[in-house]
N, C-alpha and C. Protein backbone atom coordinates (compact mmCIF):
# COMPACT_ATOMS: atom_id res chain seq x y z
N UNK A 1 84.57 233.99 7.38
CA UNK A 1 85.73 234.62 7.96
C UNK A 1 86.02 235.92 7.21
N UNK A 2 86.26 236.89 7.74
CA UNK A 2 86.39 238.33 7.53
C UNK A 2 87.96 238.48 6.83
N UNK A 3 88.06 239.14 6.09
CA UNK A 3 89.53 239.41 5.42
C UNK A 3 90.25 240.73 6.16
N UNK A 4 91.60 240.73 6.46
CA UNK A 4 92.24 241.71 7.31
C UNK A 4 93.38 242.71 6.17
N UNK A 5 93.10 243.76 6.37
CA UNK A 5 93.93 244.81 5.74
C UNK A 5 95.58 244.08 5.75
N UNK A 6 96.75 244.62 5.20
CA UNK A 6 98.08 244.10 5.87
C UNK A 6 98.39 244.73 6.95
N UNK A 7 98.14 246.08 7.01
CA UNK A 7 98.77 246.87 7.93
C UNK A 7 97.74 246.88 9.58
N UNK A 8 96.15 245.97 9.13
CA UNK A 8 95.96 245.35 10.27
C UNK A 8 96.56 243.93 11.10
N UNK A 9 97.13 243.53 10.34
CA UNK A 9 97.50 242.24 10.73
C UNK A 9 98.50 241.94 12.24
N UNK A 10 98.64 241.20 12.71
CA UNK A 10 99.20 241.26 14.42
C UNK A 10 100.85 241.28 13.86
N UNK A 11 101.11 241.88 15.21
CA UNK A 11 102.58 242.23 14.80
C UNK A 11 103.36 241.07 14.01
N UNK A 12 103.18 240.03 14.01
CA UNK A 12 104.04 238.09 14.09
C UNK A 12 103.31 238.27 12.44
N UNK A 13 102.39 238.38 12.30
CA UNK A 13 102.31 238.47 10.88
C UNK A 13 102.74 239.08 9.80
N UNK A 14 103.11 240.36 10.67
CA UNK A 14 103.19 241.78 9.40
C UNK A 14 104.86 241.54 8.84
N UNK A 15 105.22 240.51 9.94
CA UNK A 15 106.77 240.76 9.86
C UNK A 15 106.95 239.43 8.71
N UNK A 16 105.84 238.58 8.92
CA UNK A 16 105.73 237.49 7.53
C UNK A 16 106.08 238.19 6.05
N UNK A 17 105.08 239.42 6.17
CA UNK A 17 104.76 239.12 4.58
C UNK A 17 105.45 240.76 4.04
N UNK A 18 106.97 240.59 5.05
CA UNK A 18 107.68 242.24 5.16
C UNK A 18 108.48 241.83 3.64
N UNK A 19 108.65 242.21 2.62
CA UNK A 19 109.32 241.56 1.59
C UNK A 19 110.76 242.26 1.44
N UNK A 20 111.07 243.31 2.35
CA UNK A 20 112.25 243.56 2.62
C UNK A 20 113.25 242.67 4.23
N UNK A 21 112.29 242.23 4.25
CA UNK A 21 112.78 240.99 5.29
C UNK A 21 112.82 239.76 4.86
N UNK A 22 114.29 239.02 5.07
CA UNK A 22 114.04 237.26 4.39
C UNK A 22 112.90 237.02 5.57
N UNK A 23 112.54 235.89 4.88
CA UNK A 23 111.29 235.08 5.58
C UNK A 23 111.73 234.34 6.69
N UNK A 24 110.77 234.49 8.29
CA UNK A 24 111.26 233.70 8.91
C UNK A 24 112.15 232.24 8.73
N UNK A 25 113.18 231.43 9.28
CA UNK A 25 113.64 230.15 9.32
C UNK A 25 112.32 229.64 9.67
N UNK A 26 111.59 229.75 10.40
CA UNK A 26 110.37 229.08 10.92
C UNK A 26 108.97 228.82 10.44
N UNK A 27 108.66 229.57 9.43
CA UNK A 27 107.51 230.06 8.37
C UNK A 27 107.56 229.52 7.03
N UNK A 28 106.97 228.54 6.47
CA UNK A 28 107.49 227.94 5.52
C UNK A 28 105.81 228.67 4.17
N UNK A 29 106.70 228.97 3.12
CA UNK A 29 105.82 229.60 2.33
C UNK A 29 104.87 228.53 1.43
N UNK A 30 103.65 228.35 0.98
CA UNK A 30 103.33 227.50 -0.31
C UNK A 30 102.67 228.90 -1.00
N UNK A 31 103.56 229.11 -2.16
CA UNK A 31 103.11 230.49 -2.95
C UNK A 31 102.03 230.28 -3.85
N UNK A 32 101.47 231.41 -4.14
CA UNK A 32 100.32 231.64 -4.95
C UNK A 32 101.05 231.26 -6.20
N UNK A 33 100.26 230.93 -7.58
CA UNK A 33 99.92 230.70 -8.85
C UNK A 33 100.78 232.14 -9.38
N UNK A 34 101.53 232.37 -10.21
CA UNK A 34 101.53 233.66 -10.81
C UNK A 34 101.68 233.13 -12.43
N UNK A 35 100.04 233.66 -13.02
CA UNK A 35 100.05 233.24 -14.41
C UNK A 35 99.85 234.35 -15.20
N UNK A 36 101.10 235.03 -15.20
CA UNK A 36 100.57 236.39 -15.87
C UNK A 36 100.01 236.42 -17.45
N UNK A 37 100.49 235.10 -18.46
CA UNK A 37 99.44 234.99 -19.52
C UNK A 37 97.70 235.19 -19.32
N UNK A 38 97.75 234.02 -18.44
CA UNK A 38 96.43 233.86 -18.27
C UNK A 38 95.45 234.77 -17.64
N UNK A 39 96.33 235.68 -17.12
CA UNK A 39 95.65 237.13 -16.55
C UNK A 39 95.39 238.16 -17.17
N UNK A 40 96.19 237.59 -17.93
CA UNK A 40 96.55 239.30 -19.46
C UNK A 40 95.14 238.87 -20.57
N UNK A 41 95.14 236.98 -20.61
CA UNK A 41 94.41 237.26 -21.71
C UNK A 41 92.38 236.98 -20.96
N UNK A 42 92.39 236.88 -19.57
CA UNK A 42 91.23 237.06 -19.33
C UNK A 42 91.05 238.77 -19.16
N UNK A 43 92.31 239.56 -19.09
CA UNK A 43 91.89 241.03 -18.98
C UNK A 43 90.90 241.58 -20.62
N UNK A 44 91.82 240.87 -21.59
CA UNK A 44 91.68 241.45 -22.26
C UNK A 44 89.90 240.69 -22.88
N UNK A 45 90.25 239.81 -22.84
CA UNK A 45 89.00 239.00 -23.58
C UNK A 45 87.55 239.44 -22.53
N UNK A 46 87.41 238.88 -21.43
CA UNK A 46 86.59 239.75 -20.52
C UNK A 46 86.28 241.17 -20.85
N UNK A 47 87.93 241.78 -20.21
CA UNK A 47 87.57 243.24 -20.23
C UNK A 47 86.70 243.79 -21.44
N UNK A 48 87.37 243.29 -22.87
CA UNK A 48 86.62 244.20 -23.53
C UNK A 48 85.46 244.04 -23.76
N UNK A 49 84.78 242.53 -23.71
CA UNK A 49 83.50 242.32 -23.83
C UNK A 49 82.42 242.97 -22.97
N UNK A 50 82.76 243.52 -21.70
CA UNK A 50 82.04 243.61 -20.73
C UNK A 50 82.80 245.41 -20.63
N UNK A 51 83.40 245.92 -21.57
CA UNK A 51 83.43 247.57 -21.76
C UNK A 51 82.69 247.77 -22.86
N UNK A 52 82.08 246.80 -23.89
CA UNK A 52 81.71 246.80 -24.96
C UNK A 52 79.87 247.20 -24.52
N UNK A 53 79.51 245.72 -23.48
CA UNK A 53 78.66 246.26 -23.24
C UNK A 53 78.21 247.24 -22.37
N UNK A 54 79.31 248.09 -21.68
CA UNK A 54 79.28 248.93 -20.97
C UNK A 54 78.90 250.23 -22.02
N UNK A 55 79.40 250.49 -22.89
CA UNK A 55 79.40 251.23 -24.11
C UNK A 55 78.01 251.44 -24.26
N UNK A 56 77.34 249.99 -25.14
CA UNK A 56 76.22 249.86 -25.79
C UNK A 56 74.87 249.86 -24.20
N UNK A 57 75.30 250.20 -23.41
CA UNK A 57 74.42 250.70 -22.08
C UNK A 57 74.15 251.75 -21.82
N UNK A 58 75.26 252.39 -22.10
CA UNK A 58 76.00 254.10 -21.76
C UNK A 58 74.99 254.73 -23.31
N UNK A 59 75.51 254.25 -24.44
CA UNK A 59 74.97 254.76 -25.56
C UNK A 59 73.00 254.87 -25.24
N UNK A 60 72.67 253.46 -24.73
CA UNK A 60 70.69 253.47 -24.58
C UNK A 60 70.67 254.77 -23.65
N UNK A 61 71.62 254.47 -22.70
CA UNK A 61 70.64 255.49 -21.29
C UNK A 61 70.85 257.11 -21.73
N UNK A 62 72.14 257.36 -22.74
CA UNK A 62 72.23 258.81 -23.58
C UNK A 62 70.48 258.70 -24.65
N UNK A 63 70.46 257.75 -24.77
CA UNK A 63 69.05 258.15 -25.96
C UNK A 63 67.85 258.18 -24.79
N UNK A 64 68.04 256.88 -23.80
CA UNK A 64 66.58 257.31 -23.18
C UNK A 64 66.45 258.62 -22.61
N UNK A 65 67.97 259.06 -21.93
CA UNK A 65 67.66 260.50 -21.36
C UNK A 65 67.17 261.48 -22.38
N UNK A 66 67.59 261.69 -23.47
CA UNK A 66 67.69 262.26 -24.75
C UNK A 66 66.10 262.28 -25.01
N UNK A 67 65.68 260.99 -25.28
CA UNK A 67 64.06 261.01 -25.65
C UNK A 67 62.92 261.66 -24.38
N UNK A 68 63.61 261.46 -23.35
CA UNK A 68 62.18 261.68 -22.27
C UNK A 68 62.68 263.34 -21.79
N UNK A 69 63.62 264.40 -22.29
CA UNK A 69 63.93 265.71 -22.20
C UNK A 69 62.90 266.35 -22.42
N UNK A 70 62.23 267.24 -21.47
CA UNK A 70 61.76 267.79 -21.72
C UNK A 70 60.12 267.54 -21.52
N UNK A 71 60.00 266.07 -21.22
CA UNK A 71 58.53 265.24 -20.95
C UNK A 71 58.68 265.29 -19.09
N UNK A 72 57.16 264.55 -18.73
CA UNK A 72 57.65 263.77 -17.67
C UNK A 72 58.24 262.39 -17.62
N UNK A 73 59.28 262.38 -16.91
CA UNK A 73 59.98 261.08 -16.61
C UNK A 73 59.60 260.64 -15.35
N UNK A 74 60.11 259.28 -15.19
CA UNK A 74 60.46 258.72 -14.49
C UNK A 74 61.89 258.12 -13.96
N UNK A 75 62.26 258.66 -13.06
CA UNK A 75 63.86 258.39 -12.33
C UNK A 75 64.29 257.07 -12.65
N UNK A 76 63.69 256.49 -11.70
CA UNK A 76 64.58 254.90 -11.80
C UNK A 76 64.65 254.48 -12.76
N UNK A 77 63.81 254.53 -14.28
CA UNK A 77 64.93 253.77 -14.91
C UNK A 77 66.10 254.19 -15.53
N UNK A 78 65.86 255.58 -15.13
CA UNK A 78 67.50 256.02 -15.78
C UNK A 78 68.74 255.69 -14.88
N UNK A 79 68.15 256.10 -13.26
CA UNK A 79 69.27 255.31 -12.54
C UNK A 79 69.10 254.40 -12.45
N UNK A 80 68.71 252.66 -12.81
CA UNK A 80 68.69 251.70 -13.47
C UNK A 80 69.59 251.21 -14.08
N UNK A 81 69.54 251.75 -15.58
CA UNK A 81 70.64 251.89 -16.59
C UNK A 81 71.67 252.22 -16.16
N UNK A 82 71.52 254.02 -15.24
CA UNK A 82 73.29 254.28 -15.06
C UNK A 82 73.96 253.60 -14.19
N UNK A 83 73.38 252.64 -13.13
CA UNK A 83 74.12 251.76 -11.99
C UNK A 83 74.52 250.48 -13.12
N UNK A 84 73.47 249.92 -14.32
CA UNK A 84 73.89 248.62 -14.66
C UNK A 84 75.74 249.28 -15.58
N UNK A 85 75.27 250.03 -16.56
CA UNK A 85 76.25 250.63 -17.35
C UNK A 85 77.54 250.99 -16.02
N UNK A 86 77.85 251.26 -15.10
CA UNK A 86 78.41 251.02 -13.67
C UNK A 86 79.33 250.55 -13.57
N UNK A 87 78.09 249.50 -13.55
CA UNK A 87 78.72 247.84 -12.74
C UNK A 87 79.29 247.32 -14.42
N UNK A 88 78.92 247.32 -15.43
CA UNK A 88 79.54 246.87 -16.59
C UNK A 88 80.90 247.48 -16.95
N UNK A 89 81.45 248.78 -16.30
CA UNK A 89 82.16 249.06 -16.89
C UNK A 89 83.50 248.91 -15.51
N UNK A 90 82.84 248.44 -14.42
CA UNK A 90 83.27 247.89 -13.20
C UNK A 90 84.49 247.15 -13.46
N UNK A 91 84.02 245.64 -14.45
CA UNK A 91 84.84 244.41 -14.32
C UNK A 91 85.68 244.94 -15.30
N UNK A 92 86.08 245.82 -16.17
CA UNK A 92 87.42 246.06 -17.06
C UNK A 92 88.47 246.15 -15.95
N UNK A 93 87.94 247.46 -14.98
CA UNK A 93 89.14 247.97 -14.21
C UNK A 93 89.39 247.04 -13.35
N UNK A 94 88.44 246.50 -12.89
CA UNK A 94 88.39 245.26 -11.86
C UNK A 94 90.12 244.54 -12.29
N UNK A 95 89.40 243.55 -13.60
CA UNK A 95 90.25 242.76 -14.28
C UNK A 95 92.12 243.37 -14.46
N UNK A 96 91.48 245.08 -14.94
CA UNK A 96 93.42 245.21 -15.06
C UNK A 96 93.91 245.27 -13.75
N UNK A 97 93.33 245.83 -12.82
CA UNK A 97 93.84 246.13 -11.23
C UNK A 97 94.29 244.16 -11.10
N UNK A 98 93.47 243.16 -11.43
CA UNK A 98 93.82 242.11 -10.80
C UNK A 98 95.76 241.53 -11.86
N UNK A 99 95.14 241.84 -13.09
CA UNK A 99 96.06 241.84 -14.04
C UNK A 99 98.02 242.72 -13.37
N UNK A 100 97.47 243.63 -12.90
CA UNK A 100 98.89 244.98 -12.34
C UNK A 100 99.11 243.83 -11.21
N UNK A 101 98.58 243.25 -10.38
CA UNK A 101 98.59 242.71 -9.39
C UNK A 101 99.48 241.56 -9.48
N UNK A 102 99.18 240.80 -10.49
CA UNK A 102 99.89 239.31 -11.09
C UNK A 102 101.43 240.23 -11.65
N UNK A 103 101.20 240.84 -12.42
CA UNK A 103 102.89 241.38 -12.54
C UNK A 103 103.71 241.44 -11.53
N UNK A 104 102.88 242.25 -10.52
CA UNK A 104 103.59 242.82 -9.33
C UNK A 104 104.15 241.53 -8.93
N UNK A 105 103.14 240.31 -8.75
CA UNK A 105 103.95 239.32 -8.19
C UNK A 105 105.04 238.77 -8.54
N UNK A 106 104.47 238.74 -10.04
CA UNK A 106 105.79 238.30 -10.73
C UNK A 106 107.39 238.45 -10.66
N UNK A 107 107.29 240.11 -10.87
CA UNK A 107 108.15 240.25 -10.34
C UNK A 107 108.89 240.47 -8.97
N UNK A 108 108.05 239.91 -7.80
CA UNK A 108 108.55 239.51 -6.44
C UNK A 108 108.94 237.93 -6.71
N UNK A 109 108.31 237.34 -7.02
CA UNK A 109 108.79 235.94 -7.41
C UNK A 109 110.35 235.80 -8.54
N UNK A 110 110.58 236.70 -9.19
CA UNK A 110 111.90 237.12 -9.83
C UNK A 110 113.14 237.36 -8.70
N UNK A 111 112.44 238.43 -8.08
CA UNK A 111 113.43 238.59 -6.84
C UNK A 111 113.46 238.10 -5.57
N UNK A 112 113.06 236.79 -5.63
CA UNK A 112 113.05 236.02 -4.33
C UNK A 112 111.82 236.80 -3.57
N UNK A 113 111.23 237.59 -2.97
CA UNK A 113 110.71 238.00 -2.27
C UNK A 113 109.26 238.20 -2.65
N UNK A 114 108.52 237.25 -2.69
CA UNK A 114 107.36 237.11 -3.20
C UNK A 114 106.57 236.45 -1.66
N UNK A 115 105.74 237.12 -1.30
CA UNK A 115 105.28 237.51 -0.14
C UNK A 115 103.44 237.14 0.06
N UNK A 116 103.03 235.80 -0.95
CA UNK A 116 101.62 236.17 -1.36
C UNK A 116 101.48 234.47 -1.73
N UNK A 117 100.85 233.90 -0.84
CA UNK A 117 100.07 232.66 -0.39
C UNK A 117 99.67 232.20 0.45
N UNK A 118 100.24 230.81 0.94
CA UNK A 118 99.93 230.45 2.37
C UNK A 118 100.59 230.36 2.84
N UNK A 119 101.05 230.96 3.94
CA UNK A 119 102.33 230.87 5.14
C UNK A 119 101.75 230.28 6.85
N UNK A 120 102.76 229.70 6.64
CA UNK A 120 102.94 228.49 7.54
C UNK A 120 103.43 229.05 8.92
N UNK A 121 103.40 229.21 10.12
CA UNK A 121 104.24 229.05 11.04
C UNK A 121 104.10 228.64 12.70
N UNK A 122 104.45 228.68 13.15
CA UNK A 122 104.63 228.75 14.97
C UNK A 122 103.22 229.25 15.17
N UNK A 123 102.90 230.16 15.39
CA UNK A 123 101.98 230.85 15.36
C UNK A 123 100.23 230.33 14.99
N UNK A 124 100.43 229.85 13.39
CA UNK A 124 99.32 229.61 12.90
C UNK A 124 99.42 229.73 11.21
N UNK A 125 98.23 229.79 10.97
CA UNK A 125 98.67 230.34 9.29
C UNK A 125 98.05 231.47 8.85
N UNK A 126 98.56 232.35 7.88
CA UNK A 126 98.03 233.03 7.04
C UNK A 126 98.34 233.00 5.57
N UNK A 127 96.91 233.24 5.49
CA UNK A 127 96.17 233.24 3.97
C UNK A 127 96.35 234.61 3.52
N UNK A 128 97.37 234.79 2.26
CA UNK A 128 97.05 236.09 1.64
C UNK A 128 97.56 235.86 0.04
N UNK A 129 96.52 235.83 -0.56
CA UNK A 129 96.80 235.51 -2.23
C UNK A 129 97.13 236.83 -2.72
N UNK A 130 96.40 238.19 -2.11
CA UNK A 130 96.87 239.36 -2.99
C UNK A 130 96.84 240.48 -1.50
N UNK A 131 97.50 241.15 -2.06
CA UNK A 131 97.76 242.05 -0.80
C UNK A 131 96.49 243.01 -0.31
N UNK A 132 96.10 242.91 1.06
CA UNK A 132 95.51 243.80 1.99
C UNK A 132 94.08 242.75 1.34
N UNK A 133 94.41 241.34 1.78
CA UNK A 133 93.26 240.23 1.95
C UNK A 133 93.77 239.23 2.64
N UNK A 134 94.13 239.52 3.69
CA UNK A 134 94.63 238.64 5.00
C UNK A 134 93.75 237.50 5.55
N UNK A 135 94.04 236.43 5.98
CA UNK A 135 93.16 235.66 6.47
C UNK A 135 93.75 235.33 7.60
N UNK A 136 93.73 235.42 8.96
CA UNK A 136 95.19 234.77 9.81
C UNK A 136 93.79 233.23 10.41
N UNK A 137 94.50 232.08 10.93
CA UNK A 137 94.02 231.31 11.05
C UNK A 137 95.11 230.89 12.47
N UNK A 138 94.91 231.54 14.01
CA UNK A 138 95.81 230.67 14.82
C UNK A 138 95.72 229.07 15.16
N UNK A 139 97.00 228.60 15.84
CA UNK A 139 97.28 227.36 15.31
C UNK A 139 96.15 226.63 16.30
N UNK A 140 95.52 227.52 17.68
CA UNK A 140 94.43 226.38 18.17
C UNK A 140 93.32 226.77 17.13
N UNK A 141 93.22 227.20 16.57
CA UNK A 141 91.58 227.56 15.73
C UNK A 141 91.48 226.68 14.40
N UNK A 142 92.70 225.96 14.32
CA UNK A 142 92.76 225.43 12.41
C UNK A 142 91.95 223.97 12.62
N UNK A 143 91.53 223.27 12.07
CA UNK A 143 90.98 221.83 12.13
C UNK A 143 91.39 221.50 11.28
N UNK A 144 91.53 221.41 9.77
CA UNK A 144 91.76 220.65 8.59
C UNK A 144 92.06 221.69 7.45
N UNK A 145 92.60 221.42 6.33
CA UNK A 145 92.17 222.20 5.22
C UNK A 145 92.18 220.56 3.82
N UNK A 146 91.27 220.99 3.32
CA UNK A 146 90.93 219.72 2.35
C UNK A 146 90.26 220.46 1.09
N UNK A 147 90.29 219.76 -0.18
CA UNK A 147 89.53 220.38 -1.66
C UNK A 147 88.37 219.86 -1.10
N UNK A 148 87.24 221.18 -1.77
CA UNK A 148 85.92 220.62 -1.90
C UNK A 148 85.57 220.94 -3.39
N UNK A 149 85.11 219.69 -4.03
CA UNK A 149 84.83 219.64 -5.25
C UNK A 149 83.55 220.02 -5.90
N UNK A 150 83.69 221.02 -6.80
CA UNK A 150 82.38 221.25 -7.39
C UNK A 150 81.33 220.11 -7.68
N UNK A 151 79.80 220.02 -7.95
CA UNK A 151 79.33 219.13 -8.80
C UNK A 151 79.33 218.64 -10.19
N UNK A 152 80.28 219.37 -10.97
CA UNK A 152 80.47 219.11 -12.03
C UNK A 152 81.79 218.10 -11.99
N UNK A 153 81.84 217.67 -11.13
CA UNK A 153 83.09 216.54 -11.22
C UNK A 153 84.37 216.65 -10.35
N UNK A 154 85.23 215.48 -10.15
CA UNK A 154 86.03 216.22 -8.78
C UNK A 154 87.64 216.42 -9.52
N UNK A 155 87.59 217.17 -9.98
CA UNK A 155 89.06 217.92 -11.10
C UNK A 155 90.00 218.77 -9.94
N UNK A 156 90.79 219.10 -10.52
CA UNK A 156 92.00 219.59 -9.21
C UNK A 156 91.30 220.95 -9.89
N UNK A 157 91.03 221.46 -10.59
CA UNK A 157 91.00 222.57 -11.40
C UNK A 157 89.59 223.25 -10.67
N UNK A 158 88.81 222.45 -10.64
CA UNK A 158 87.08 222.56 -10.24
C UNK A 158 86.63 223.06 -8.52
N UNK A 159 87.77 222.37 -8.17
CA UNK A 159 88.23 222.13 -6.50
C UNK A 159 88.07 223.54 -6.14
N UNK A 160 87.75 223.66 -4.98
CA UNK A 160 88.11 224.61 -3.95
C UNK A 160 88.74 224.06 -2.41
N UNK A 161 90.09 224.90 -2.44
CA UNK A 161 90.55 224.45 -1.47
C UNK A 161 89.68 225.34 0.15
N UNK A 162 89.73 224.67 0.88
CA UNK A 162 89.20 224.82 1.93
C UNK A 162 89.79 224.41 3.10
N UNK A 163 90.45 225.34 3.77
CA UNK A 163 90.56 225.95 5.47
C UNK A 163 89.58 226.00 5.98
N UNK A 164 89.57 225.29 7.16
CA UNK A 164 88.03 224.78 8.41
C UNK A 164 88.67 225.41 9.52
N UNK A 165 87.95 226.43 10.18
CA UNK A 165 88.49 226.76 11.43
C UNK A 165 87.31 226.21 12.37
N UNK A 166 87.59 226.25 13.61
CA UNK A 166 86.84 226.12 15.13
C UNK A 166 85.38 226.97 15.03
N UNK A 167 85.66 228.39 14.38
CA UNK A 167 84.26 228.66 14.04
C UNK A 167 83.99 229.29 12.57
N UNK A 168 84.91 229.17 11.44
CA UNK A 168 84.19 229.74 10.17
C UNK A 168 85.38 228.37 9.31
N UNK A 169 85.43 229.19 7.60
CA UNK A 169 85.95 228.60 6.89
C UNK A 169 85.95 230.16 5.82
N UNK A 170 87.48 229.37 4.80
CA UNK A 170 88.14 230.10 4.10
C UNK A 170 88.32 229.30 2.78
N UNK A 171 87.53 229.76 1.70
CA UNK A 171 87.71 228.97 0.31
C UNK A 171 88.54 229.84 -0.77
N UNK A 172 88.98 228.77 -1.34
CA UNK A 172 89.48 230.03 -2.93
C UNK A 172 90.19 228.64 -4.05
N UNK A 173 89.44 229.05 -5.05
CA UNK A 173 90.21 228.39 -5.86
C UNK A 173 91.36 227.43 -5.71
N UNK A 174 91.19 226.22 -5.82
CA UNK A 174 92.35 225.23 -5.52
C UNK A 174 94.28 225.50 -6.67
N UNK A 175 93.52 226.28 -7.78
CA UNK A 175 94.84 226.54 -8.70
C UNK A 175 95.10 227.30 -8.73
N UNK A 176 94.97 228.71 -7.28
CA UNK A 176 95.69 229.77 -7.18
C UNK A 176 96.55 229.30 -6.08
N UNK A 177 97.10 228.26 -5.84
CA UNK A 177 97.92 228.21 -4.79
C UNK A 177 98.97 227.40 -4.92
N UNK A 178 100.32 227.22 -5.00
CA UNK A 178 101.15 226.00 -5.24
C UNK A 178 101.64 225.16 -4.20
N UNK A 179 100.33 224.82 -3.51
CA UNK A 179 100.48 223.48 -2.70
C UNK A 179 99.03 222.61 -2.28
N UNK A 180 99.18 221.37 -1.69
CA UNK A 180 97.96 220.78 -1.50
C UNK A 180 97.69 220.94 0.08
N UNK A 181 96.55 220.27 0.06
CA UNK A 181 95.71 220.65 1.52
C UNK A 181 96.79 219.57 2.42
N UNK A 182 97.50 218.60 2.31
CA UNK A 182 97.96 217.55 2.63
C UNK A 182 99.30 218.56 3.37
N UNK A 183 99.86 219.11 2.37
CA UNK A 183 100.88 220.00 2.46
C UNK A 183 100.69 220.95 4.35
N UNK A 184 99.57 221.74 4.79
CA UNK A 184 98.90 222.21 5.12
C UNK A 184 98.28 221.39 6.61
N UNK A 185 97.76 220.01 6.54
CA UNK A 185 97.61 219.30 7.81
C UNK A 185 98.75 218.64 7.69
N UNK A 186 99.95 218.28 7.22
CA UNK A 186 101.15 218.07 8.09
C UNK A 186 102.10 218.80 8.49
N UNK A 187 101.87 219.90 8.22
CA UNK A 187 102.31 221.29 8.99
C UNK A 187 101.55 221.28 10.60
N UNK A 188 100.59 221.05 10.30
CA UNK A 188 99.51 221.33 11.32
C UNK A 188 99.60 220.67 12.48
N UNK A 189 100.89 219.36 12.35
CA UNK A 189 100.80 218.41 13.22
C UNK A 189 101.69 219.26 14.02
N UNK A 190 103.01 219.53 13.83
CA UNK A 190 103.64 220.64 14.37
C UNK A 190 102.84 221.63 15.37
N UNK A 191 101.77 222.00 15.21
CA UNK A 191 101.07 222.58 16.28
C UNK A 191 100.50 221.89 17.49
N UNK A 192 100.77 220.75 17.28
CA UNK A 192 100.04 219.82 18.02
C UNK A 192 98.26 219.63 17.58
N UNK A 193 98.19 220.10 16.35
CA UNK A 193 96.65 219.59 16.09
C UNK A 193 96.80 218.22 15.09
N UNK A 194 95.85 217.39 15.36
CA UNK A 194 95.21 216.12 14.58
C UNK A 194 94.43 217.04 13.67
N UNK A 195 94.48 216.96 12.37
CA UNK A 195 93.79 217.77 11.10
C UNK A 195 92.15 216.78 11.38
N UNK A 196 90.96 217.07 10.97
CA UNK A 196 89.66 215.92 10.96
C UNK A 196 89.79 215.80 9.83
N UNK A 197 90.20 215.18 9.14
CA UNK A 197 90.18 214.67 7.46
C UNK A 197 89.18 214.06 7.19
């Protein structure tokens, strides 16, 4: 299933996740996780390890360019190096952008108006843990949502929760969300669907 911008989303939605609007009477929220420790200290512990070796990448591909000046070279492996050194220096910003993100919520969850999980309604549901990653799911298309458990054991932590539609499916982490799949097919009855559990 494809993820939808916010400002693509159908009119019945956009007015969901308006945070200058109280929330429909009809739309019942189960909000995302907001752990801004735990975001701060994978920014930092991640980030720097993976700017560190962004560094010590950046530093080789300055000597290999450095050594082959002036010889014949060969291209790719310097663009090689400069795409890996890239992508290494990728997941810092990655991490703080996700890090600014968890604040932001935070403080919508301070002011009542925290606008970022699973919403429930008339309609159907939508999935949006962080903004402009929409999932809409209408209410004939939903079948079930249930954890699917890693092989390393069946932990709430390990879990991925999982939304089954009519023709795709929608996973994410079972402990970014503060509710269960249970939560989710008895909503569902309200639509008139039987969840397939």
């Amino acid at each position: 299933m494809r993820s939808r911008r916010d400002r693509a989303l159908p009119e019945a939605y956009r007015a969901w996740i308006d945070p200058t609007q109280p929330l429909p009477a009809d739309v019942h929220l189960l909000p995302r996780e907001v752990k801004v420790g735990e975001d701060l200290l994978i920014a930092l512990t991640l980030g720097a390890l993976f700017a560190a070796l962004g560094t010590l990448m950046g530093m080789f591909l300055k000597g290999l360019f450095h050594a082959t000046k002036g010889g014949t070279v060969e291209l790719w492996p310097l663009l090689l190096f400069a795409a890996v050194t890239a992508g290494l220096w990728l997941v810092p910003l990655i991490l703080v952008r996700r890090f600014i993100g968890t604040l932001r919520a935070s403080k919508d969850v301070k002011d009542g108006r925290l606008r970022q999980g699973l919403l429930l309604g008339p309609q159907g549901l939508l999935l949006r843990l962080t903004p402009n990653r929409c999932y809409v799911v209408p209410a004939k298309e939903f079948v079930a949502a249930r954890i699917r458990f890693s092989r390393r054991g069946p932990t709430q932590r390990q879990g991925l929760f999982r939304i089954e539609t009519r023709g795709d499916a929608v996973e994410f982490f079972a402990d970014r969300l503060q509710g269960q799949p249970d939560d989710v097919n008895r909503h569902a009855k309200r639509w008139g669907v039987k969840p397939k559990i």
